[in-house]
N, C-alpha and C. Protein backbone atom coordinates (compact mmCIF):
# COMPACT_ATOMS: atom_id res chain seq x y z
N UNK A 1 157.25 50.07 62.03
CA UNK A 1 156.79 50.10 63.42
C UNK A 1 156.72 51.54 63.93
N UNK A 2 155.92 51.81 64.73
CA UNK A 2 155.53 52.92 65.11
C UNK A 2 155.79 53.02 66.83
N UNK A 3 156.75 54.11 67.29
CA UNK A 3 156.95 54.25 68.70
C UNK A 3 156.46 54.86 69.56
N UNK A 4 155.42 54.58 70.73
CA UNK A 4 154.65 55.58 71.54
C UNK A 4 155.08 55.53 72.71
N UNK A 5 156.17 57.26 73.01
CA UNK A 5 156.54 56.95 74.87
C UNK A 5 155.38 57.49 75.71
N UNK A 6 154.72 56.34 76.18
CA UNK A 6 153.72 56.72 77.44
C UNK A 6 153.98 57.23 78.91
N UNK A 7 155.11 56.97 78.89
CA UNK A 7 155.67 56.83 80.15
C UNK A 7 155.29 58.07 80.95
N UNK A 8 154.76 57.95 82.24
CA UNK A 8 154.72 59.25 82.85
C UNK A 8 152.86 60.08 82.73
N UNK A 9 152.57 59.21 81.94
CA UNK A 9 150.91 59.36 81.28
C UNK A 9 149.93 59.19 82.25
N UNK A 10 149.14 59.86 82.93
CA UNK A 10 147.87 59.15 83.31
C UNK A 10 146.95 58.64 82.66
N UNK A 11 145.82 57.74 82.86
CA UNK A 11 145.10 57.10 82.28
C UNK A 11 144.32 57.95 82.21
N UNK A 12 143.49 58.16 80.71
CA UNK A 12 143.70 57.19 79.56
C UNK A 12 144.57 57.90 78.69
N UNK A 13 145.45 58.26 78.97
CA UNK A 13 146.44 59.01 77.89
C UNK A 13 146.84 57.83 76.98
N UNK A 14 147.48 56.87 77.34
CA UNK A 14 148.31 55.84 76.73
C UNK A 14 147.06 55.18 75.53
N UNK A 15 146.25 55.31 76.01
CA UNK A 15 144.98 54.33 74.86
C UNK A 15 144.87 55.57 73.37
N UNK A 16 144.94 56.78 74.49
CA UNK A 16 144.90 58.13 72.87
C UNK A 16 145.71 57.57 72.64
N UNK A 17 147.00 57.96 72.79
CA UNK A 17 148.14 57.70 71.71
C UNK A 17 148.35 56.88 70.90
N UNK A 18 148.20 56.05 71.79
CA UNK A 18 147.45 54.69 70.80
C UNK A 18 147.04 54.68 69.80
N UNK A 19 145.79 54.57 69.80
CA UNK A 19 144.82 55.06 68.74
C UNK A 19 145.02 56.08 67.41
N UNK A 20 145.64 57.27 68.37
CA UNK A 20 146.26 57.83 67.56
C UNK A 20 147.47 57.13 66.35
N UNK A 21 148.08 56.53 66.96
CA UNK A 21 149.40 55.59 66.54
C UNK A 21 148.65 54.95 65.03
N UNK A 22 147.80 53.94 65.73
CA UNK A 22 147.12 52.80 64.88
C UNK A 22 146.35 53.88 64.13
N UNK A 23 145.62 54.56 64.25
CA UNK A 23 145.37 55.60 62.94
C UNK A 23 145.88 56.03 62.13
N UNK A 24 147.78 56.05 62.54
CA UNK A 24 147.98 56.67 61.13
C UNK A 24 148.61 55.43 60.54
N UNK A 25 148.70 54.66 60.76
CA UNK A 25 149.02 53.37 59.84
C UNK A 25 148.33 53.30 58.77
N UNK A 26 148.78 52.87 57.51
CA UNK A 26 148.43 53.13 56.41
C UNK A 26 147.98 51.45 56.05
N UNK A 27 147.93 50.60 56.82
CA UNK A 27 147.73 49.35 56.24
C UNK A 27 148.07 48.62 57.39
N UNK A 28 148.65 47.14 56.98
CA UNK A 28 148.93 46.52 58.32
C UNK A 28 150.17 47.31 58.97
N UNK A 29 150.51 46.78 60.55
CA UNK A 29 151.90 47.71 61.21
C UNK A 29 151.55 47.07 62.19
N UNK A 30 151.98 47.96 63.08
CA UNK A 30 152.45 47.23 64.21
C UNK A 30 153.03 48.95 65.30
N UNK A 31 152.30 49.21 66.38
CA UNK A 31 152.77 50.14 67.23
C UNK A 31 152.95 49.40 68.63
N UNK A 32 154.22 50.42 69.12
CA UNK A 32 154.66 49.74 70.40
C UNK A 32 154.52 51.08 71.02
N UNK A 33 154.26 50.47 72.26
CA UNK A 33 153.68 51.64 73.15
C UNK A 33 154.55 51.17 74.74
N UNK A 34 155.28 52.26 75.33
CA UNK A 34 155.78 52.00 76.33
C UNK A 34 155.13 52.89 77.54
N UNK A 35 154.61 52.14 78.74
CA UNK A 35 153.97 52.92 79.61
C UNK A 35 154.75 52.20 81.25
N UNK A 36 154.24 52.60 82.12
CA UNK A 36 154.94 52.35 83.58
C UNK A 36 153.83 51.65 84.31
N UNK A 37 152.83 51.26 84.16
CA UNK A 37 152.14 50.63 85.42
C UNK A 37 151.08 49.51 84.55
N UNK A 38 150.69 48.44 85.22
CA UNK A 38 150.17 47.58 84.67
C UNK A 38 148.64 47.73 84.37
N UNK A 39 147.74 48.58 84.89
CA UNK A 39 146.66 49.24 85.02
C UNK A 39 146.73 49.40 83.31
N UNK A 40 148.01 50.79 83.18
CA UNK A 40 147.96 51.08 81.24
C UNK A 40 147.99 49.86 80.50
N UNK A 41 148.72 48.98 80.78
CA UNK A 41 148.83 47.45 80.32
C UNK A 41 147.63 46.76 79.66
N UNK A 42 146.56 46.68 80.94
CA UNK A 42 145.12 46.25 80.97
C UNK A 42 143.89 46.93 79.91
N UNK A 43 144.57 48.47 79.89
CA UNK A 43 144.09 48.85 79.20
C UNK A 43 144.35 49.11 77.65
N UNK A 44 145.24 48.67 77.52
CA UNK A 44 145.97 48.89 75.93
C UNK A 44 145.74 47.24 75.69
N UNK A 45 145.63 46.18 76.51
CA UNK A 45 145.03 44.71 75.89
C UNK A 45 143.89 45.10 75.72
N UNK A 46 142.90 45.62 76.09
CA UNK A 46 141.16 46.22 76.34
C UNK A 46 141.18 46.14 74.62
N UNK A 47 141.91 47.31 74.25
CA UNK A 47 141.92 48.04 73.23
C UNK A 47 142.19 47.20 72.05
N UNK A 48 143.25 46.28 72.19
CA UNK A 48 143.75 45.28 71.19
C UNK A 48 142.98 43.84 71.15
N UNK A 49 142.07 43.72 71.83
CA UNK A 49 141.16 42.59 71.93
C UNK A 49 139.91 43.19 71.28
N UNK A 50 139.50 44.56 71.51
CA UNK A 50 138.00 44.77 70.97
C UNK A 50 138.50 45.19 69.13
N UNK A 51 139.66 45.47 68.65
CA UNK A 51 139.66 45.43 67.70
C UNK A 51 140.66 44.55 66.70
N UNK A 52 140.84 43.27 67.26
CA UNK A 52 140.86 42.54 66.86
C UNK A 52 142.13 42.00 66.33
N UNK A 53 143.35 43.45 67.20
CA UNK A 53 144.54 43.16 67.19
C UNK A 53 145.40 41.92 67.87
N UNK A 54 146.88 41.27 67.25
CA UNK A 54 147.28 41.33 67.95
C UNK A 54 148.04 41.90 69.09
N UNK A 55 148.36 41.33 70.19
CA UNK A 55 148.94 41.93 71.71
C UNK A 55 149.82 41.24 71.82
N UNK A 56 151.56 41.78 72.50
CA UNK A 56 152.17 41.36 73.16
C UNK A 56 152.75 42.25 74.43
N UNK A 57 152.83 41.87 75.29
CA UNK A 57 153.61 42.45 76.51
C UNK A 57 154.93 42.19 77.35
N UNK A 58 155.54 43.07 77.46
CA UNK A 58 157.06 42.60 77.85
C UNK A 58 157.71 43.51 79.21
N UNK A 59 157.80 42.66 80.42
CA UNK A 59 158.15 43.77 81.41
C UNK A 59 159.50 43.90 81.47
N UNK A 60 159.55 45.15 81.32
CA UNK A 60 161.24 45.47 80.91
C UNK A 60 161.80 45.55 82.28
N UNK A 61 161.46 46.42 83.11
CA UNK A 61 161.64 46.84 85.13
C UNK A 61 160.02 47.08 85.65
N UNK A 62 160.00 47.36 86.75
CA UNK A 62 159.30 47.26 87.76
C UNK A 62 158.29 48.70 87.17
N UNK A 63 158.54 49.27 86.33
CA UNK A 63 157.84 50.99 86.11
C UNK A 63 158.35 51.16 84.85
N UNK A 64 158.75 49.47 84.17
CA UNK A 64 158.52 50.04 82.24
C UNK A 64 158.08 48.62 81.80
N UNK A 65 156.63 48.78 80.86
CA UNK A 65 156.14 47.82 80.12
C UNK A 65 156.09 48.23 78.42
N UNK A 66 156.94 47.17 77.60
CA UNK A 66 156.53 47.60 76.20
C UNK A 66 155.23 46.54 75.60
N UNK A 67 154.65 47.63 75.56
CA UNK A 67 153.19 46.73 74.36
C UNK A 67 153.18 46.85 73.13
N UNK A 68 153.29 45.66 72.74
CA UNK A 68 153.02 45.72 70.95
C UNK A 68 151.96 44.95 70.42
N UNK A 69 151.47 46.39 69.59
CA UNK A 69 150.13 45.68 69.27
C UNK A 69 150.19 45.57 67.73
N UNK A 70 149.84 44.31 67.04
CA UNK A 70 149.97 44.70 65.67
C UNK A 70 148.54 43.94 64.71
N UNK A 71 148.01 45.19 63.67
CA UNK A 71 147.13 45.22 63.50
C UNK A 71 147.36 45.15 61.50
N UNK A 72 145.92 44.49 60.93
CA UNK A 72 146.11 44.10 59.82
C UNK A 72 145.65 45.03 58.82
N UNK A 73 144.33 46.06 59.48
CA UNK A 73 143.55 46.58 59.08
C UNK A 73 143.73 47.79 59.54
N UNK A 74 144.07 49.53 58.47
CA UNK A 74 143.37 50.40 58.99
C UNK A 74 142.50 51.20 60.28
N UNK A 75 142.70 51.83 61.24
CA UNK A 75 141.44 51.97 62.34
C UNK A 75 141.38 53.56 61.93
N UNK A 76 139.94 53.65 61.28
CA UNK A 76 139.42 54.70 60.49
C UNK A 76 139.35 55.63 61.99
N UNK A 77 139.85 57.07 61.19
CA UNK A 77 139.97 58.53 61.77
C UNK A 77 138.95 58.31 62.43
N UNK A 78 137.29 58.47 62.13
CA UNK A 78 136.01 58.43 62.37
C UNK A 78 136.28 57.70 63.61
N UNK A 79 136.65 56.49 63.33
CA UNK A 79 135.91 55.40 64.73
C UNK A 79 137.17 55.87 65.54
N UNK A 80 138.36 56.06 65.64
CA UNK A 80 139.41 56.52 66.53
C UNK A 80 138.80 58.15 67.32
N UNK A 81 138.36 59.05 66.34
CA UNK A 81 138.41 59.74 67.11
C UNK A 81 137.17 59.76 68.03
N UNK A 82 136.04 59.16 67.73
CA UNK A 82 134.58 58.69 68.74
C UNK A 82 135.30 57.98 69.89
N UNK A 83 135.97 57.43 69.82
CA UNK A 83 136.27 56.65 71.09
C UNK A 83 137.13 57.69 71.97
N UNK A 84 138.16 58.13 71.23
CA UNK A 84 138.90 59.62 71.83
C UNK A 84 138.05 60.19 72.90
N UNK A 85 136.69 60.69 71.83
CA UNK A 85 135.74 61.58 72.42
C UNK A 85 135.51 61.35 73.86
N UNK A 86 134.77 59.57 74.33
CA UNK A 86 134.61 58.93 75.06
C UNK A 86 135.88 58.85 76.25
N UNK A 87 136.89 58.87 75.44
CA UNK A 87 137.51 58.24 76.62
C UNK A 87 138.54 59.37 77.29
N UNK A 88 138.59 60.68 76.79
CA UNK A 88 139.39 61.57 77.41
C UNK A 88 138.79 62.36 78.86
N UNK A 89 137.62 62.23 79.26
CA UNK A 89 136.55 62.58 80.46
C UNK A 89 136.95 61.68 81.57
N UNK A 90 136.90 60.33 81.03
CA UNK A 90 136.94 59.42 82.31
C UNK A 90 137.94 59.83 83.59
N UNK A 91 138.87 60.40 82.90
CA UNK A 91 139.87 60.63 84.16
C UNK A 91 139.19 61.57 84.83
N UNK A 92 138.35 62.37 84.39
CA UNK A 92 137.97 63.56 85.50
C UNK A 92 137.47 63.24 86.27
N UNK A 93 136.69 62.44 86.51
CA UNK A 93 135.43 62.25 87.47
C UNK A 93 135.37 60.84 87.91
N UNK A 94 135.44 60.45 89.24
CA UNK A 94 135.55 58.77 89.09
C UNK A 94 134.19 58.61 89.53
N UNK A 95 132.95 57.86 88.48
CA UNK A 95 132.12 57.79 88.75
C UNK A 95 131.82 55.93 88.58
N UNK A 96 131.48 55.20 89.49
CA UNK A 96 130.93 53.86 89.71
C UNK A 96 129.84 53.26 89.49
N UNK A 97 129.53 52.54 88.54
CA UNK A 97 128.04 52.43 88.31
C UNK A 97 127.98 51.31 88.96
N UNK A 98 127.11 51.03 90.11
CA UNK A 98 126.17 49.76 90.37
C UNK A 98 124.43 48.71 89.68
N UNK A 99 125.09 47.34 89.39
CA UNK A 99 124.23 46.93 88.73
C UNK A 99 123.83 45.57 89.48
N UNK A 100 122.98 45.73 90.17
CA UNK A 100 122.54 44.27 91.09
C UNK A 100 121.31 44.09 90.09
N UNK A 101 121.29 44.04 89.54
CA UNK A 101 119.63 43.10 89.07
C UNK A 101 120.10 42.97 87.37
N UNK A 102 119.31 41.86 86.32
CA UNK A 102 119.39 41.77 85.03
C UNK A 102 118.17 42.38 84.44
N UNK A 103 117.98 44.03 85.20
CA UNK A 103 116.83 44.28 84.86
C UNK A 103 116.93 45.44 85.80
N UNK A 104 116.07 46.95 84.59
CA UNK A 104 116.09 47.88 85.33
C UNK A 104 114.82 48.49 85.82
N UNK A 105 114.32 48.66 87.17
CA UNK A 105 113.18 49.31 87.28
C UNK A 105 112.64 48.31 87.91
N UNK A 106 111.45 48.16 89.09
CA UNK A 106 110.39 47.71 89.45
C UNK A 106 109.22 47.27 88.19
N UNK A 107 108.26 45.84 88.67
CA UNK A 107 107.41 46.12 87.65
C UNK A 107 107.84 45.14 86.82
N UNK A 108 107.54 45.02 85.24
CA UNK A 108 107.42 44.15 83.83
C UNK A 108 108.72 43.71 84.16
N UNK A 109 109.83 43.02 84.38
CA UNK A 109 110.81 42.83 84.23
C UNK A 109 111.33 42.56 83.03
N UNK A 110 110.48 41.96 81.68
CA UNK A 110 111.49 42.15 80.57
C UNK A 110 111.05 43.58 79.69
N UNK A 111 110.22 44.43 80.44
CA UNK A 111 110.38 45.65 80.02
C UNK A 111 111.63 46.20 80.60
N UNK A 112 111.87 45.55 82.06
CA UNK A 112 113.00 45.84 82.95
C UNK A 112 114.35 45.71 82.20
N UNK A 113 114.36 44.29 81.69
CA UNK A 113 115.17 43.73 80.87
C UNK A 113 116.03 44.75 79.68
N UNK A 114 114.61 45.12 78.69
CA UNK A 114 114.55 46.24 77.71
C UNK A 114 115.90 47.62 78.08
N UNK A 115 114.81 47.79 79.17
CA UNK A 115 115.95 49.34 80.06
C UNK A 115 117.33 49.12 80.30
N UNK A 116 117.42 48.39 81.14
CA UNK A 116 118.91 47.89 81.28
C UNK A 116 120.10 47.64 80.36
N UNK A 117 119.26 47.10 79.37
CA UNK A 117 119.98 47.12 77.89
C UNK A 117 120.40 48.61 77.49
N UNK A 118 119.17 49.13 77.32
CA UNK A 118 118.97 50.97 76.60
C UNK A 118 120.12 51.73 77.83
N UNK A 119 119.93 50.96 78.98
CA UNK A 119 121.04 52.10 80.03
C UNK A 119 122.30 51.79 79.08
N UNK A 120 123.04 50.38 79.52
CA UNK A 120 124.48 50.08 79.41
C UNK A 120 124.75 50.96 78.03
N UNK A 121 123.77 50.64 76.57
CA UNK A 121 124.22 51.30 75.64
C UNK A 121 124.34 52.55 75.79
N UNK A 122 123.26 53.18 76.32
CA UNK A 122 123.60 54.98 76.42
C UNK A 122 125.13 55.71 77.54
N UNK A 123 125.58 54.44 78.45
CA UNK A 123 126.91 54.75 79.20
C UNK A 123 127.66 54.93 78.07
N UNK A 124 127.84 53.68 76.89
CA UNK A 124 128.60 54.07 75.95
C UNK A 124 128.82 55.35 75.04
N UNK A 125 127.69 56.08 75.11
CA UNK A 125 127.30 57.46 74.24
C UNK A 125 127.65 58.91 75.29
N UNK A 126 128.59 58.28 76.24
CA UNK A 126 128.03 59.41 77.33
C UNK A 126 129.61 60.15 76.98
N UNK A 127 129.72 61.37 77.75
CA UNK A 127 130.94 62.21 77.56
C UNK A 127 131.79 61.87 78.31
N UNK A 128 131.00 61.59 79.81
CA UNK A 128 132.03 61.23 81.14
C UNK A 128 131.81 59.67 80.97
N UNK A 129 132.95 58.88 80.81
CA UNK A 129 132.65 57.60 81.11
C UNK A 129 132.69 57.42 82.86
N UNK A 130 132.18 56.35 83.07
CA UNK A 130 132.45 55.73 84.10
C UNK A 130 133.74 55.26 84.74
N UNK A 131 134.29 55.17 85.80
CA UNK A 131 135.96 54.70 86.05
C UNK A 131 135.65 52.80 86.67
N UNK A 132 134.52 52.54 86.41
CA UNK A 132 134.18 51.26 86.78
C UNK A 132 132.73 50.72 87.19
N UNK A 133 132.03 49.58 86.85
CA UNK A 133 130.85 49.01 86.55
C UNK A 133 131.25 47.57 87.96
N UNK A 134 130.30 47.71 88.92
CA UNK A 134 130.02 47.22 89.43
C UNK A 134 128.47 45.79 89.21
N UNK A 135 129.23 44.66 89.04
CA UNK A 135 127.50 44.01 88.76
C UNK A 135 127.64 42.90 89.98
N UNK A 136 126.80 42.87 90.97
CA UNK A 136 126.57 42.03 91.51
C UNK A 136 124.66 41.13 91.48
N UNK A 137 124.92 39.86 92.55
CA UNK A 137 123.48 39.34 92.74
C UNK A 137 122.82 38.92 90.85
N UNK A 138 121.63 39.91 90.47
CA UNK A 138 121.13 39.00 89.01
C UNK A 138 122.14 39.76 88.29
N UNK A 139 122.55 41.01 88.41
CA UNK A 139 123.21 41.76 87.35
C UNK A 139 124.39 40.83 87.12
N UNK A 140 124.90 39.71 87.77
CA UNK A 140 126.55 39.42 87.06
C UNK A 140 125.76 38.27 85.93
N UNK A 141 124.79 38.41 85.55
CA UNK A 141 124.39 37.67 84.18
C UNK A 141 124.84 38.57 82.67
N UNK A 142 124.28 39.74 83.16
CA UNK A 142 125.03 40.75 82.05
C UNK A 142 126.44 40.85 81.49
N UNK A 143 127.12 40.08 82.40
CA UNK A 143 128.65 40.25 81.81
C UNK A 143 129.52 38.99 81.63
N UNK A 144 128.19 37.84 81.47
CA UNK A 144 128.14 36.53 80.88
C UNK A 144 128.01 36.80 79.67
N UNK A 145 128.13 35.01 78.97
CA UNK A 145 127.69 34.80 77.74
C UNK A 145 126.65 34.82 77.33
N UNK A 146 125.78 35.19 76.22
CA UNK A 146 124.37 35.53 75.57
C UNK A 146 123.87 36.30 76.27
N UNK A 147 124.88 37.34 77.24
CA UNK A 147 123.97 38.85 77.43
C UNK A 147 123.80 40.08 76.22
N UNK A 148 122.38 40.29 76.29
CA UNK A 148 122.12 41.12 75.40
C UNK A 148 123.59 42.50 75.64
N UNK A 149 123.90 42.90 76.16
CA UNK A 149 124.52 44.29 76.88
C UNK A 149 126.21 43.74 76.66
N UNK A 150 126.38 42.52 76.24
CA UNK A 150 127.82 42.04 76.15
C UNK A 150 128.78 42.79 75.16
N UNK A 151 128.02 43.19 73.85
CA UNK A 151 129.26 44.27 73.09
C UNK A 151 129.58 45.81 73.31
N UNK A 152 128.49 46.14 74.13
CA UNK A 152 128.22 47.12 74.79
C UNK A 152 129.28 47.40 76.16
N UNK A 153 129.05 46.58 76.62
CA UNK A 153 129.97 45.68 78.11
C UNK A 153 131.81 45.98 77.43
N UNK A 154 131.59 44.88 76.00
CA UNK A 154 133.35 45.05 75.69
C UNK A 154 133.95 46.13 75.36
N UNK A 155 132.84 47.13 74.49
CA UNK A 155 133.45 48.67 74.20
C UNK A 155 133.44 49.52 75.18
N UNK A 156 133.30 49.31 76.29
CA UNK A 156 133.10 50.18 77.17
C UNK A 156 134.40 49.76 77.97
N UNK A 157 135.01 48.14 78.09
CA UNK A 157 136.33 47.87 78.69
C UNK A 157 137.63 48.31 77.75
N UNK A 158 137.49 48.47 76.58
CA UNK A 158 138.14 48.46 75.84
C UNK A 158 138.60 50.30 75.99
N UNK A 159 137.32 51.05 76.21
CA UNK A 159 137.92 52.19 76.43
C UNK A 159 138.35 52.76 77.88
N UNK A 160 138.72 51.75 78.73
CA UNK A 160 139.33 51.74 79.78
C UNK A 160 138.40 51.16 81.38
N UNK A 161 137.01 51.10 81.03
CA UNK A 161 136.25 51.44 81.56
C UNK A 161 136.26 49.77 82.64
N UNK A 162 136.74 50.09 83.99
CA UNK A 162 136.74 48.58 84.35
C UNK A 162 135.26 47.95 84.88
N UNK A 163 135.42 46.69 84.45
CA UNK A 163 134.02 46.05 84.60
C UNK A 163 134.20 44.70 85.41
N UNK A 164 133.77 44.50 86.73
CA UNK A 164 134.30 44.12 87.86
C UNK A 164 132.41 43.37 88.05
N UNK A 165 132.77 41.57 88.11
CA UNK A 165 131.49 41.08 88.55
C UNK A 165 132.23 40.08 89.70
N UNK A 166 131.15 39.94 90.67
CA UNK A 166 131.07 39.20 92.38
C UNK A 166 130.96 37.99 91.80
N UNK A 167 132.56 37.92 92.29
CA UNK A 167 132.71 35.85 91.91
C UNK A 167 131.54 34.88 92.86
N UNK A 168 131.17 35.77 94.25
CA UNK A 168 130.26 34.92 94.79
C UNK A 168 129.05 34.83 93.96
N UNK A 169 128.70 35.71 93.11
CA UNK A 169 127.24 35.79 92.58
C UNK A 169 127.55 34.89 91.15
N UNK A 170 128.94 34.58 90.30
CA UNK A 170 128.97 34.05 89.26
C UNK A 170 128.44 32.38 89.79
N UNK A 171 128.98 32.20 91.09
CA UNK A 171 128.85 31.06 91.52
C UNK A 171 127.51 30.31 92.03
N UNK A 172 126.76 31.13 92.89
CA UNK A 172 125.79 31.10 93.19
C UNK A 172 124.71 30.79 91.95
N UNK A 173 124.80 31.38 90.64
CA UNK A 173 123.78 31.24 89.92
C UNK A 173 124.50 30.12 88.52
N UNK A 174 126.12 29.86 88.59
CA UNK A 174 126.31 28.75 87.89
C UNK A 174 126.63 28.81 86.56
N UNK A 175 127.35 30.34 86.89
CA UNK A 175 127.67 31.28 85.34
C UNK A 175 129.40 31.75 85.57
N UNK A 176 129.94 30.98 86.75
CA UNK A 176 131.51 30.98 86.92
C UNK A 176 132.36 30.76 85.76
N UNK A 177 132.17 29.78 84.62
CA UNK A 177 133.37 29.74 83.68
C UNK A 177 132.10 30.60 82.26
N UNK A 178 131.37 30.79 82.67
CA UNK A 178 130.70 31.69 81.30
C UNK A 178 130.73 33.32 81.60
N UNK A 179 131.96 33.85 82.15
CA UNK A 179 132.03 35.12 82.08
C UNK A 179 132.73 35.56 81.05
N UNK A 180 132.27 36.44 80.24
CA UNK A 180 132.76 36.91 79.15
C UNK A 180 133.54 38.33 78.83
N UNK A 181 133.65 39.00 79.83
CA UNK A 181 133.58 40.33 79.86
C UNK A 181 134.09 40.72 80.82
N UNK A 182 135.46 41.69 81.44
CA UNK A 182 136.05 42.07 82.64
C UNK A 182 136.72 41.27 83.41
N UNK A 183 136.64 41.36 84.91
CA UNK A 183 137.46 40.30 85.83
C UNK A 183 136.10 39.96 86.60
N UNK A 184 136.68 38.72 87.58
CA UNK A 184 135.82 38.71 88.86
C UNK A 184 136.45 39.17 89.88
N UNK A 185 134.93 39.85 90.75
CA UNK A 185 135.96 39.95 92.51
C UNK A 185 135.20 39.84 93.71
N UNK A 186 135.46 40.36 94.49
CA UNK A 186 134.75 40.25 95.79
C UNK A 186 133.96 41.45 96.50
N UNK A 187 133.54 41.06 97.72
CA UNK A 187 133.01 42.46 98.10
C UNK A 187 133.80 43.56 98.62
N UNK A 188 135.03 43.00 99.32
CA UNK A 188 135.63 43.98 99.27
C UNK A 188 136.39 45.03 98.66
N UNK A 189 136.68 44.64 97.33
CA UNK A 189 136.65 45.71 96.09
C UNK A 189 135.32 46.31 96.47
N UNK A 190 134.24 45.79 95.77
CA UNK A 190 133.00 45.84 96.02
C UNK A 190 132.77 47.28 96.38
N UNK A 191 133.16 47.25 97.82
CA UNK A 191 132.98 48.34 98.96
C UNK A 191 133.84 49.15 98.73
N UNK A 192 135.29 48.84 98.47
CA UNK A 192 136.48 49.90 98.39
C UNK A 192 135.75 51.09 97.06
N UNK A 193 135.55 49.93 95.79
CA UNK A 193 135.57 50.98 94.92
C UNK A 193 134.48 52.33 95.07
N UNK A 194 132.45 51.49 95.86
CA UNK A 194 132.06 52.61 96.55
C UNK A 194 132.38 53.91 97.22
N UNK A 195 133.53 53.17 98.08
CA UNK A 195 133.44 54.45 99.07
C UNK A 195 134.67 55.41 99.00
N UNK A 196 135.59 54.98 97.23
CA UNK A 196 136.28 55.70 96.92
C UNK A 196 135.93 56.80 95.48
N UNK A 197 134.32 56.31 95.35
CA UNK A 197 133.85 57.14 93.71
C UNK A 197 133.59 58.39 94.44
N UNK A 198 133.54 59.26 93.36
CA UNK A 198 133.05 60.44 93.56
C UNK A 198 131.16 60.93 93.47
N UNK A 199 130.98 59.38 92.45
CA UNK A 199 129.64 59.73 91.79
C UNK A 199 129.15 58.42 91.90
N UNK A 200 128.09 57.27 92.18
CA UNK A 200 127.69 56.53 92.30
C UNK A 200 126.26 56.19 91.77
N UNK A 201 126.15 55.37 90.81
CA UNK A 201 124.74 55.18 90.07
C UNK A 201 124.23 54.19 90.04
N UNK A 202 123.22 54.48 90.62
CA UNK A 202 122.28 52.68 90.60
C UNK A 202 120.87 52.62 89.69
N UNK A 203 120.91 51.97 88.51
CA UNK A 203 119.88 52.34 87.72
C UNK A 203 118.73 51.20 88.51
């Protein structure tokens, strides 16, 4: 077993170490990672769900959680440190992406369709991630089941990146228990997380 003190870490520190951790495992293992707020929590399950680990969590006090994640397989240098790449920016900049439509641009809509896809993947390629993905109205289809943008959607939660769809809009269109991807919420997140980004993008 392998021991990671997070404690005291801002996000995404605790997911490096991580990673780091599960990299040097030579085979199956098992790393425990201790961090203070449930936010790191969310994000170290992110991490152990997109690759296929298991997760356990244990609240020790009010400002210590141990996570143990234990894994069967190797997580190659290569793919650890790409995600590294990705995910050491996010803290700088809290930038919010807004996504109201299943489709980007005026016009052809499944050319629209096309774009929207080509966006979400290129967020994944970007230096600064995003600190959270807003989808309301057609966009909370994207973070349903049989959305094209859905593995795209999970690597992007997995590297901390929160992905937040309008339970009124899952409801409205009848896609409430087929969300696949993130949490649901309301508008007033909605609004909070707006008018607390630094950077705001509406493709």
């Amino acid at each position: 077993m392998v021991q990671v003190n997070a404690i005291g870490d801002a996000c995404p520190i605790p997911v490096i170490k991580t990673l780091h951790a599960l990299q040097d495992l030579k085979g199956a293992g098992t790393v425990q990672t201790l961090v203070d707020n449930e936010i790191a929590v969310q994000n170290l399950t992110r991490l152990a769900e997109s690759k296929g680990c298991s997760i356990t969590t244990e609240k020790r006090s009010d400002k210590e959680f141990c996570v143990t994640i234990t894994t069967e397989n190797t997580i190659g240098k290569a793919e650890a440190d790409e995600q590294i790449a990705c995910t050491v920016p996010a803290a700088q900049k809290k930038t919010v992406v807004v996504i109201s439509a299943d489709h980007m641009g005026e016009g052809d809509e499944e050319l629209g369709r096309i774009l929207i896809k080509g966006f979400i993947f290129a967020l994944t390629q970007q230096d600064h991630l995003p600190s959270t993905i807003l989808f309301y109205n057609g966009g909370a289809r994207l973070t349903c089941e049989d959305s094209a943008s859905l593995e795209d959607l999970k690597n992007l939660a997995s590297l901390g990146v929160e992905i937040l769809t309008c339970g009124t809009c899952l409801n409205h269109y009848g896609l409430t228990d087929k969300l696949a991807v993130g949490d649901v919420t309301n508008m007033y997140v909605i609004t909070e997380k707006q008018m607390q980004a630094d950077l705001i993008l509406r493709p």
